[in-house]
N, C-alpha and C. Protein backbone atom coordinates (compact mmCIF):
# COMPACT_ATOMS: atom_id res chain seq x y z
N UNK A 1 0.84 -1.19 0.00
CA UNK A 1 0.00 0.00 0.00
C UNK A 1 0.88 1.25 0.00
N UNK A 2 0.68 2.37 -0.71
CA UNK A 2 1.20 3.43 -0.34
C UNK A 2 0.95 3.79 1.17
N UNK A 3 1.76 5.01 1.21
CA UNK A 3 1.52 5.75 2.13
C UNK A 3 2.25 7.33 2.13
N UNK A 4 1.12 7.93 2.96
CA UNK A 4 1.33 9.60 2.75
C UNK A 4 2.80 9.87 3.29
N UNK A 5 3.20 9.15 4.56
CA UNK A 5 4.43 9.70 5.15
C UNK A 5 5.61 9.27 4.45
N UNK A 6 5.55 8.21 3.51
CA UNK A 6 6.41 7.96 2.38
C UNK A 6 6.75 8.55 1.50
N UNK A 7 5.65 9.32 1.06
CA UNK A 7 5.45 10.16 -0.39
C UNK A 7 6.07 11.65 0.28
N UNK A 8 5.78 11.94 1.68
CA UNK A 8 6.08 13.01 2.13
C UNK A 8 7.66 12.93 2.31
N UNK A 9 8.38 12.00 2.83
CA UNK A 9 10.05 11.74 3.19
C UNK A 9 10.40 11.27 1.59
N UNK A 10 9.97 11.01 0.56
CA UNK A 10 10.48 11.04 -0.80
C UNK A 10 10.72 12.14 -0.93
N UNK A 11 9.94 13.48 -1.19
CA UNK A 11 10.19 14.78 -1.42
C UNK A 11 11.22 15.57 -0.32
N UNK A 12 11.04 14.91 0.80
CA UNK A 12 12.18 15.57 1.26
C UNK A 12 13.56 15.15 1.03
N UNK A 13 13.51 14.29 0.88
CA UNK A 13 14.69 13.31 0.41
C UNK A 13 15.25 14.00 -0.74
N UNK A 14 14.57 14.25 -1.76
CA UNK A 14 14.44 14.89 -3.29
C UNK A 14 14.93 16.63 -2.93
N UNK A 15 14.48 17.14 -1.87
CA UNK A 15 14.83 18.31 -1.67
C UNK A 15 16.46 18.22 -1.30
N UNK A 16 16.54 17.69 -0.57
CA UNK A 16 18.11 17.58 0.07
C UNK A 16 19.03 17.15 -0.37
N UNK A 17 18.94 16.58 -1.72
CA UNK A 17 19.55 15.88 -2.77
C UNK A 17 20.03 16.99 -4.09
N UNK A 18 18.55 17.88 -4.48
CA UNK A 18 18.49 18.59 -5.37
C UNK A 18 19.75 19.91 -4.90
N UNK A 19 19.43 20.13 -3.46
CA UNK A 19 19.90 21.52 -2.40
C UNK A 19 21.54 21.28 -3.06
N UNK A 20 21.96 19.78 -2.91
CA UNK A 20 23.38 19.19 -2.40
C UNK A 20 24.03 19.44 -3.76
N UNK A 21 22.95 19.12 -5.20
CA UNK A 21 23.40 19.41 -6.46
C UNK A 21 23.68 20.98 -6.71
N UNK A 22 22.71 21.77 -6.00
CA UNK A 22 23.15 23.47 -6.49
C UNK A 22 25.01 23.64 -6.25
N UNK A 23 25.32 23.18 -4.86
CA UNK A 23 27.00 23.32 -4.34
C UNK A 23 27.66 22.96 -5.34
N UNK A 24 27.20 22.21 -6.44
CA UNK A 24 28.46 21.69 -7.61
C UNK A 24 28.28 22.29 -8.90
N UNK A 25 27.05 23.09 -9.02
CA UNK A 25 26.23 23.62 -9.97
C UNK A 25 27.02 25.03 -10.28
N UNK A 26 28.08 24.90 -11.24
CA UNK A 26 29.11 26.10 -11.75
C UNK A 26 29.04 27.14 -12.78
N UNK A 27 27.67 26.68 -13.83
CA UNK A 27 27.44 28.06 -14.85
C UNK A 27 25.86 28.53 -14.12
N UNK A 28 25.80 29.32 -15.26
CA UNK A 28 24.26 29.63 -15.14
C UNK A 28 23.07 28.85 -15.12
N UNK A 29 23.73 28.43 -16.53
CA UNK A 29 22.67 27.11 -16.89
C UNK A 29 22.57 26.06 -16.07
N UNK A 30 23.64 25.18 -15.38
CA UNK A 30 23.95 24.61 -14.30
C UNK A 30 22.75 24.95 -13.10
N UNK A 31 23.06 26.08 -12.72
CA UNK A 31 22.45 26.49 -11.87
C UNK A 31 20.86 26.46 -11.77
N UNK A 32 20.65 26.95 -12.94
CA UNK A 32 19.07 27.33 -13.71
C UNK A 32 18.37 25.87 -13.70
N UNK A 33 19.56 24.94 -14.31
CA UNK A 33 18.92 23.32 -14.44
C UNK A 33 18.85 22.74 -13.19
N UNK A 34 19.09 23.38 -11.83
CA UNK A 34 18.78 22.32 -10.70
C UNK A 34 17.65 23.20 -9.99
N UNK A 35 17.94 24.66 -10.13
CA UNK A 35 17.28 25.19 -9.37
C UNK A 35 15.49 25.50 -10.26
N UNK A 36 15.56 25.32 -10.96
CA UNK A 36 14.02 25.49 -11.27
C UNK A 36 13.34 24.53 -11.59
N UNK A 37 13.46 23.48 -11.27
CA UNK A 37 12.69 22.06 -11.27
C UNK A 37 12.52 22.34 -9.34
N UNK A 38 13.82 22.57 -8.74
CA UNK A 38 13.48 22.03 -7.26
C UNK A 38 12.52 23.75 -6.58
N UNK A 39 12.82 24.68 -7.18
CA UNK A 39 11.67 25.46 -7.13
C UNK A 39 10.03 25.53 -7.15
N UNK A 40 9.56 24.93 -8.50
CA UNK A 40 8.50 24.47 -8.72
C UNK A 40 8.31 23.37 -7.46
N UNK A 41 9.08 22.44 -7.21
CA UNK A 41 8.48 21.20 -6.60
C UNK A 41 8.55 21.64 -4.68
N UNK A 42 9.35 22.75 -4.30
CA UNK A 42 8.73 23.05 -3.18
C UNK A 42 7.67 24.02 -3.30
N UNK A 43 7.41 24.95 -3.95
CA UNK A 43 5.99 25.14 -4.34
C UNK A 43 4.87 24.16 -4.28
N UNK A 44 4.78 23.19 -5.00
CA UNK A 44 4.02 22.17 -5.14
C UNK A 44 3.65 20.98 -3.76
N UNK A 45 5.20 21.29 -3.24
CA UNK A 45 4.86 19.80 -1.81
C UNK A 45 4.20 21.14 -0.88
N UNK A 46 4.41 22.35 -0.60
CA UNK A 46 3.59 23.17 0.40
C UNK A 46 2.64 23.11 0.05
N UNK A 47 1.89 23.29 -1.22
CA UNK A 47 0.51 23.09 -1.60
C UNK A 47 0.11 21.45 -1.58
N UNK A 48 0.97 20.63 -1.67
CA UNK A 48 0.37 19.75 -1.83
C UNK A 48 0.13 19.07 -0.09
N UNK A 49 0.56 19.31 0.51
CA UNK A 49 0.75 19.59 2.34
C UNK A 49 -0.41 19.86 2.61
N UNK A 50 -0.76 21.41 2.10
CA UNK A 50 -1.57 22.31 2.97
C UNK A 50 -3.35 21.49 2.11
N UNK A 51 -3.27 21.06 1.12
CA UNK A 51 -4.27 20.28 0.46
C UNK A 51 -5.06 18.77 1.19
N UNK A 52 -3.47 18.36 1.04
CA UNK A 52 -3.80 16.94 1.78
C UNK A 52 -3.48 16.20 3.15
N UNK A 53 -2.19 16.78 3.33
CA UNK A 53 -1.63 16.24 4.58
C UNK A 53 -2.36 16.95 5.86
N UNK A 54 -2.35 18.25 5.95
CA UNK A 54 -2.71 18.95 7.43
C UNK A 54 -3.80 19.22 7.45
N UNK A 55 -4.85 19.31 6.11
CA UNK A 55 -6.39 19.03 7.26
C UNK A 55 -6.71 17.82 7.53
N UNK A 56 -5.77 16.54 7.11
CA UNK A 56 -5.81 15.54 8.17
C UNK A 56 -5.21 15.42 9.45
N UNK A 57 -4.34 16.00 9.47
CA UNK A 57 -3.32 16.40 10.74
C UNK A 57 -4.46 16.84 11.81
N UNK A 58 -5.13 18.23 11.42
CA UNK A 58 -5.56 18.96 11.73
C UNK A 58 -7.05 18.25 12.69
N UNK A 59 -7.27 16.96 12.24
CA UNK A 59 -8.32 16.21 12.94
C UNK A 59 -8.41 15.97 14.00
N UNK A 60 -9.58 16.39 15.07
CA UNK A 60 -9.65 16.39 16.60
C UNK A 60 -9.58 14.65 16.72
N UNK A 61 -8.46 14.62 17.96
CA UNK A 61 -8.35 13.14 18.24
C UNK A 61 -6.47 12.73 17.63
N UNK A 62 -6.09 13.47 17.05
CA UNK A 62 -4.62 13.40 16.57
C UNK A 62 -3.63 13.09 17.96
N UNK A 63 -2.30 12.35 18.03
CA UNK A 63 -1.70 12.98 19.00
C UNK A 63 -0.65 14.33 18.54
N UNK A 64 -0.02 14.46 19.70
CA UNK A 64 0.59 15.58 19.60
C UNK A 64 0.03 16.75 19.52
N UNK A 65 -0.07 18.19 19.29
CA UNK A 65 -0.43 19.62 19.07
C UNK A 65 -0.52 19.70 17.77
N UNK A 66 -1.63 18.97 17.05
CA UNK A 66 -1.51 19.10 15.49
C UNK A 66 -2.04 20.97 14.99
N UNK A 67 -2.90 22.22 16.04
CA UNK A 67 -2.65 23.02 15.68
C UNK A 67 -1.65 23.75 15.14
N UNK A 68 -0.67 23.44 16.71
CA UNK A 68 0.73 24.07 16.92
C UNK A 68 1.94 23.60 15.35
N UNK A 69 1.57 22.19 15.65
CA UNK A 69 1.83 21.33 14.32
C UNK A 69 1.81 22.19 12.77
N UNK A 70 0.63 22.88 12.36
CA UNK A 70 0.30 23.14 11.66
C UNK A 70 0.28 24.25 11.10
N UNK A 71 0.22 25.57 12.35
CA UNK A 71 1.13 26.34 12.39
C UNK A 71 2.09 27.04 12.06
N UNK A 72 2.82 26.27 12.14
CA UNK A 72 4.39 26.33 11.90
C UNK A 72 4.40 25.77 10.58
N UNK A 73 3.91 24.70 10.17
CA UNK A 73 4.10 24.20 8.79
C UNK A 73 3.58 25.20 8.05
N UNK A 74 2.72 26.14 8.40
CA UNK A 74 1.90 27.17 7.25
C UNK A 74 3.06 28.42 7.16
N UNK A 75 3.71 28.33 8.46
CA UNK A 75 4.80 29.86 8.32
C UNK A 75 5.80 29.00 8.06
N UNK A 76 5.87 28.38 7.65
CA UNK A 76 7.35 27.89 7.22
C UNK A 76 7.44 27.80 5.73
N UNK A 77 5.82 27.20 5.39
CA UNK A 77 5.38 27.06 4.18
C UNK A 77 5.41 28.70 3.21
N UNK A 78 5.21 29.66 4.33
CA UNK A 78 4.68 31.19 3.54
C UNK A 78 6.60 31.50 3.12
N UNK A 79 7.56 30.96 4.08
CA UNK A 79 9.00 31.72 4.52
C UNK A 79 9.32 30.83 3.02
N UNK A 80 9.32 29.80 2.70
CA UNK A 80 9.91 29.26 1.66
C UNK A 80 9.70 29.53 0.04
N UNK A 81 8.22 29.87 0.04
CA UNK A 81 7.48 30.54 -1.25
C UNK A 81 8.14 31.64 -1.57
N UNK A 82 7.93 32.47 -0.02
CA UNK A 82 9.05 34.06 -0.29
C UNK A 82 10.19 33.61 -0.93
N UNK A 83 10.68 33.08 -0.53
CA UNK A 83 12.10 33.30 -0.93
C UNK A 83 12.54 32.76 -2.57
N UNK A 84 11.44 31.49 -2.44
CA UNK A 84 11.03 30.93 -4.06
C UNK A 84 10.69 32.06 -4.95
N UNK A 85 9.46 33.10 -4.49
CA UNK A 85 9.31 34.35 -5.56
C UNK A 85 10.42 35.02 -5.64
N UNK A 86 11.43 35.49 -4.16
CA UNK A 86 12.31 36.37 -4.32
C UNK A 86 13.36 36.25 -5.46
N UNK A 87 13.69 34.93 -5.82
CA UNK A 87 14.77 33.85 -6.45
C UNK A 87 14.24 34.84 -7.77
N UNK A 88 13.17 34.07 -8.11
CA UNK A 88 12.69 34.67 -9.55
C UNK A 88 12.80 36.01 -9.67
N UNK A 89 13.17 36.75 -9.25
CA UNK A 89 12.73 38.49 -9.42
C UNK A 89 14.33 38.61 -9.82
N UNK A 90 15.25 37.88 -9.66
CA UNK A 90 16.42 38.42 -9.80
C UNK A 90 17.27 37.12 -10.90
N UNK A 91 18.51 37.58 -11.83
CA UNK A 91 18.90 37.13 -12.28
C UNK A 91 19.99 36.27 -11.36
N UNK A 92 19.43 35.00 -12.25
CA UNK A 92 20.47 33.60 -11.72
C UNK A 92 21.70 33.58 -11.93
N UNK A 93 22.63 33.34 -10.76
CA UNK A 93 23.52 33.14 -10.42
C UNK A 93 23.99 34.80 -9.73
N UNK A 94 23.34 35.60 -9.45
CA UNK A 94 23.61 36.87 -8.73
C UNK A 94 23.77 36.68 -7.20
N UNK A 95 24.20 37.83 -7.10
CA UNK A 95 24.18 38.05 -5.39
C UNK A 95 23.27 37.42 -4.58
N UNK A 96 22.13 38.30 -5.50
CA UNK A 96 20.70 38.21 -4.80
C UNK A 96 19.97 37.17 -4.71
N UNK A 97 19.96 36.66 -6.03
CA UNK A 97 19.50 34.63 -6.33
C UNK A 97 19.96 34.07 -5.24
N UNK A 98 21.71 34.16 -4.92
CA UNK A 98 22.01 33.29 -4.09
C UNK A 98 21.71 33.41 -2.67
N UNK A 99 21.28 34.71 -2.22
CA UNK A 99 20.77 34.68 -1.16
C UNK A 99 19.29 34.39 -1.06
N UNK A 100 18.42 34.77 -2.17
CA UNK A 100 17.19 34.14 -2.02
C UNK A 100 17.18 32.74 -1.84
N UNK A 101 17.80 31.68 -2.88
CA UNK A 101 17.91 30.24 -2.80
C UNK A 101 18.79 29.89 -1.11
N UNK A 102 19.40 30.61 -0.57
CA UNK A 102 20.06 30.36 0.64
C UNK A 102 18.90 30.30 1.80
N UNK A 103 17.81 31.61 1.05
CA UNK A 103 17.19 31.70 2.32
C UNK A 103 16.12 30.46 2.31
N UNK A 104 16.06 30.20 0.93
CA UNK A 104 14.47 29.25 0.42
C UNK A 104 15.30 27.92 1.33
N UNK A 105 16.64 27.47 1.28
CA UNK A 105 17.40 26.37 1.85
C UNK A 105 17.11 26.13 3.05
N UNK A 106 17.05 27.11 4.04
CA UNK A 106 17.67 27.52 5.36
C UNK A 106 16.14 27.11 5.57
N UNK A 107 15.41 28.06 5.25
CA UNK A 107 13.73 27.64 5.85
C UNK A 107 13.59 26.51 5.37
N UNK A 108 13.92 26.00 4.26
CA UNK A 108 13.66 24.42 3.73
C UNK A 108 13.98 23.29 4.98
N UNK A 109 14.92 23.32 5.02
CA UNK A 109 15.76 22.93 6.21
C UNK A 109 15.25 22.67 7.29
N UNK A 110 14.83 23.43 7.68
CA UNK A 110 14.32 23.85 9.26
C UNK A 110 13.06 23.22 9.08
N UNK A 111 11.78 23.45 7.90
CA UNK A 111 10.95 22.98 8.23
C UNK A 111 10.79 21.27 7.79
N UNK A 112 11.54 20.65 7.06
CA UNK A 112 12.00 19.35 6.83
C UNK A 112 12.08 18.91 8.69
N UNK A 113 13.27 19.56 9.28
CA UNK A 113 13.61 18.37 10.51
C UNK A 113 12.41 18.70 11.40
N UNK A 114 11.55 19.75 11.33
CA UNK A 114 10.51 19.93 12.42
C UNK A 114 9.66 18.82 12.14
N UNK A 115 9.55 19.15 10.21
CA UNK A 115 8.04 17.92 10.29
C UNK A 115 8.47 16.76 10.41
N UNK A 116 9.58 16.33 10.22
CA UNK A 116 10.36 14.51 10.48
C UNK A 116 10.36 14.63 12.04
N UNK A 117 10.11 15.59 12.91
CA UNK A 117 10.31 15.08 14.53
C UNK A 117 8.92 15.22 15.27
N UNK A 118 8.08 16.04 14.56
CA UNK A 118 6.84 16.21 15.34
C UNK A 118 5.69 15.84 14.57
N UNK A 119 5.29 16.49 13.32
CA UNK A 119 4.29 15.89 12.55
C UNK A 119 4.04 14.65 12.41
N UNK A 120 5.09 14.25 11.60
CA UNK A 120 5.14 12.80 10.97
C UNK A 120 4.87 11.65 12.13
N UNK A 121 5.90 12.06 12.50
CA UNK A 121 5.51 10.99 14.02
C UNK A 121 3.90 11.01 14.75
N UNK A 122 3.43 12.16 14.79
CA UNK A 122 2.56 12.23 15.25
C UNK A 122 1.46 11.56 14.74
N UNK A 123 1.50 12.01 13.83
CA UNK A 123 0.41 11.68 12.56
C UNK A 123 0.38 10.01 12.09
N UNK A 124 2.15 9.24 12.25
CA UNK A 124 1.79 7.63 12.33
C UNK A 124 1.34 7.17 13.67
N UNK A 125 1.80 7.72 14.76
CA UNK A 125 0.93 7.32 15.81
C UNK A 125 -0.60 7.14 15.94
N UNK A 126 -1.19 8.00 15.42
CA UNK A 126 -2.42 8.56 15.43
C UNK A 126 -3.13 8.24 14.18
N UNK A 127 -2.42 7.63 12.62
CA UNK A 127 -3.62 7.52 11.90
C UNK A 127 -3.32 5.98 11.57
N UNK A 128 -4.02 4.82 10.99
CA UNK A 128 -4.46 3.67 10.30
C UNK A 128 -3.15 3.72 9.27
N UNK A 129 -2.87 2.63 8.83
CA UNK A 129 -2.32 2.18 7.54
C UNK A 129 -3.41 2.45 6.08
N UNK A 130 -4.66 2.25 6.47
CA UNK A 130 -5.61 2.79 5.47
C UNK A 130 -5.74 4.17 5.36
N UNK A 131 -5.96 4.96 6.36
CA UNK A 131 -6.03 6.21 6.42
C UNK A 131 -4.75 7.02 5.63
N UNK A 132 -3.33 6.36 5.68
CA UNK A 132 -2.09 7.04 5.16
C UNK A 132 -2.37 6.41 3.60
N UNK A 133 -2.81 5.14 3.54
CA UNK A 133 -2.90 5.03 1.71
C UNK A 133 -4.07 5.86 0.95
N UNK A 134 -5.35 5.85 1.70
CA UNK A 134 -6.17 7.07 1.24
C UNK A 134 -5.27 8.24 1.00
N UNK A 135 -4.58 8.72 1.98
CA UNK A 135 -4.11 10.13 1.80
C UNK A 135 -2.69 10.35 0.61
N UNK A 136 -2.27 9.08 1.08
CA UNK A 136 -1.15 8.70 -0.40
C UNK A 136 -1.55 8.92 -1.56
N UNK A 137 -2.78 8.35 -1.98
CA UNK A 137 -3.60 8.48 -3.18
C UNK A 137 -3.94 9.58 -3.30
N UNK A 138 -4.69 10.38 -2.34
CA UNK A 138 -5.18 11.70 -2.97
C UNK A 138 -3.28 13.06 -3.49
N UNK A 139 -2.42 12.74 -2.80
CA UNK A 139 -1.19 12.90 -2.56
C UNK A 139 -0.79 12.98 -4.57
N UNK A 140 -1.27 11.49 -4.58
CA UNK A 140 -0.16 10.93 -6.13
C UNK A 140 -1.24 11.69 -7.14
N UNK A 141 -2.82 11.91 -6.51
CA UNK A 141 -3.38 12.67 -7.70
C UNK A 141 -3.38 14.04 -7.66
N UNK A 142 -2.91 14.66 -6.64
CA UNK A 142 -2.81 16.04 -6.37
C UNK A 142 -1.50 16.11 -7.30
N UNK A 143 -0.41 15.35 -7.89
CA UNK A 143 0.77 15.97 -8.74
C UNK A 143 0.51 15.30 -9.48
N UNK A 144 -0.43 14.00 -10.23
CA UNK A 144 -1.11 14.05 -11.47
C UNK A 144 -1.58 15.85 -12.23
N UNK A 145 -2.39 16.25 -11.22
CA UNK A 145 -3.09 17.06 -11.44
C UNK A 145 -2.45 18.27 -12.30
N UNK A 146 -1.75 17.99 -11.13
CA UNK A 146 -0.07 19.64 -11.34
C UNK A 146 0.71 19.68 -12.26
N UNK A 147 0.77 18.90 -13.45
CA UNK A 147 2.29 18.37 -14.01
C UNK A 147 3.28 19.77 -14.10
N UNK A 148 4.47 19.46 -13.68
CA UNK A 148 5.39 20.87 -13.23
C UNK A 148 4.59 21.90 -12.91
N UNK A 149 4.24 21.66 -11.80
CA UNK A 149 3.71 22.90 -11.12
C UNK A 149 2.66 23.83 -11.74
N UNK A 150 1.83 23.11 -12.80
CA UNK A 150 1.05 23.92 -12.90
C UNK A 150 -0.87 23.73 -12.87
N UNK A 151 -0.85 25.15 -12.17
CA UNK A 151 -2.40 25.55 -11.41
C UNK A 151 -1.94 25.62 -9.48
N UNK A 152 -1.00 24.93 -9.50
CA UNK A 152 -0.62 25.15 -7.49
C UNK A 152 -1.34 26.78 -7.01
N UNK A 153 -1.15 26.49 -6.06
CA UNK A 153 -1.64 27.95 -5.29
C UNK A 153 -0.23 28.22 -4.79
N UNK A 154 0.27 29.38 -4.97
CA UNK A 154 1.81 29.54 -4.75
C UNK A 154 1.91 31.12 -3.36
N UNK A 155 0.69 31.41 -2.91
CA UNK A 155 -0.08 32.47 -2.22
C UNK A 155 0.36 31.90 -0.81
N UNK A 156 0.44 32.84 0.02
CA UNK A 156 0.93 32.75 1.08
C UNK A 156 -0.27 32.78 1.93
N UNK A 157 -0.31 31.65 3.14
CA UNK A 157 -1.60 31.38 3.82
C UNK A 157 -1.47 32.31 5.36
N UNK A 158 -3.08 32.73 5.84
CA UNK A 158 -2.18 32.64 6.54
C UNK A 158 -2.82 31.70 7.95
N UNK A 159 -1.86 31.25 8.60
CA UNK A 159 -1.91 30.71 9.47
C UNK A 159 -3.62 29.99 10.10
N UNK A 160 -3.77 30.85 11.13
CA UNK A 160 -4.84 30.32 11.78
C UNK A 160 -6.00 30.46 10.92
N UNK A 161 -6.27 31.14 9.96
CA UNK A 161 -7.55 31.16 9.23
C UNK A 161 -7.73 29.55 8.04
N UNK A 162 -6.46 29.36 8.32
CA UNK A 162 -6.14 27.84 7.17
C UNK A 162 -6.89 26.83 8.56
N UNK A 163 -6.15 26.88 9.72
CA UNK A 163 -6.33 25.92 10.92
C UNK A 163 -8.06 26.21 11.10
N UNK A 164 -8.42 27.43 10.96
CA UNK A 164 -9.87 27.42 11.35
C UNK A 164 -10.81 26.68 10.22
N UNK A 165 -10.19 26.85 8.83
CA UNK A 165 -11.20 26.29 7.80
C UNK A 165 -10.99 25.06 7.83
N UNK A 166 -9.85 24.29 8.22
CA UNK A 166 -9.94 22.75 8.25
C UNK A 166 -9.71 22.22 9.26
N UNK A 167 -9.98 22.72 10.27
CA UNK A 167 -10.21 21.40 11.14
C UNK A 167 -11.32 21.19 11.80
């Protein structure tokens, strides 16, 4: 059976892999060819998160603080987009690119080891092996849907008004 927390540690996996290719990434084009595939696709896993994963999170009866949980995944989610638009506004391989992609890293980063120590865990404690392949599935058709990123909502949420509409 699939499962959501699989599909979720693939993409992170894929992020930290893609991050590790920019350090060797020496022209423009180089640069352009790692960084705008892994652009689009953290675009796409925050939307595809805030779609499928956390208004299940978000379900009374979860363990852990799936608000608090969720939270943080939405401002972490808004800190990474920024820095994804900021990237684009400026020419690749500049000053400025590299500090936007540094910053899109850094929040990448941060919110990767939060959701591998509190979410995830939480969320296998707390849901079925059926419940994670349902959500797997809606998961694999939410980037059917998208092919390279397109139609995502790339808009910055905010916080508690996301937690109030889904849970």
């Amino acid at each position: 059976m699939a499962d959501i927390v699989d599909l979720i540690y693939e993409d992170h996996d894929w992020f930290r892999r893609h991050f590790f290719y920019l350090d060797d990434a020496k022209t423009e084009d180089e640069l352009r060819a790692v960084w705008e595939p892994l652009a689009v696709r953290l675009d796409m896993h925050a939307d595809a998160e805030e779609t499928v994963f956390y208004p299940a999170l978000l379900r009374k009866g979860w363990a852990g603080d799936p608000e608090d949980e969720t939270e943080d995944a939405i401002d972490d989610h808004n800190e990474i987009r920024d820095a994804v638009a900021d990237s684009r506004r400026h020419p690749v391989g500049s000053p400025e690119w590299f500090e936007a992609v540094g910053k899109a890293r850094t929040e990448n980063g941060e919110h990767l080891d939060e959701e591998e120590r509190e979410a995830l865990p939480d969320f296998i404690k707390s849901s079925t092996p059926q419940l994670r392949h349902e959500l797997a599935m809606q998961w694999l058709q939410f980037y059917h849907r998208h092919p390279a990123g397109k139609g995502i909502d790339e808009s910055d949420k905010d916080p508690k008004a996301y937690i109030e509409a889904n849970s």
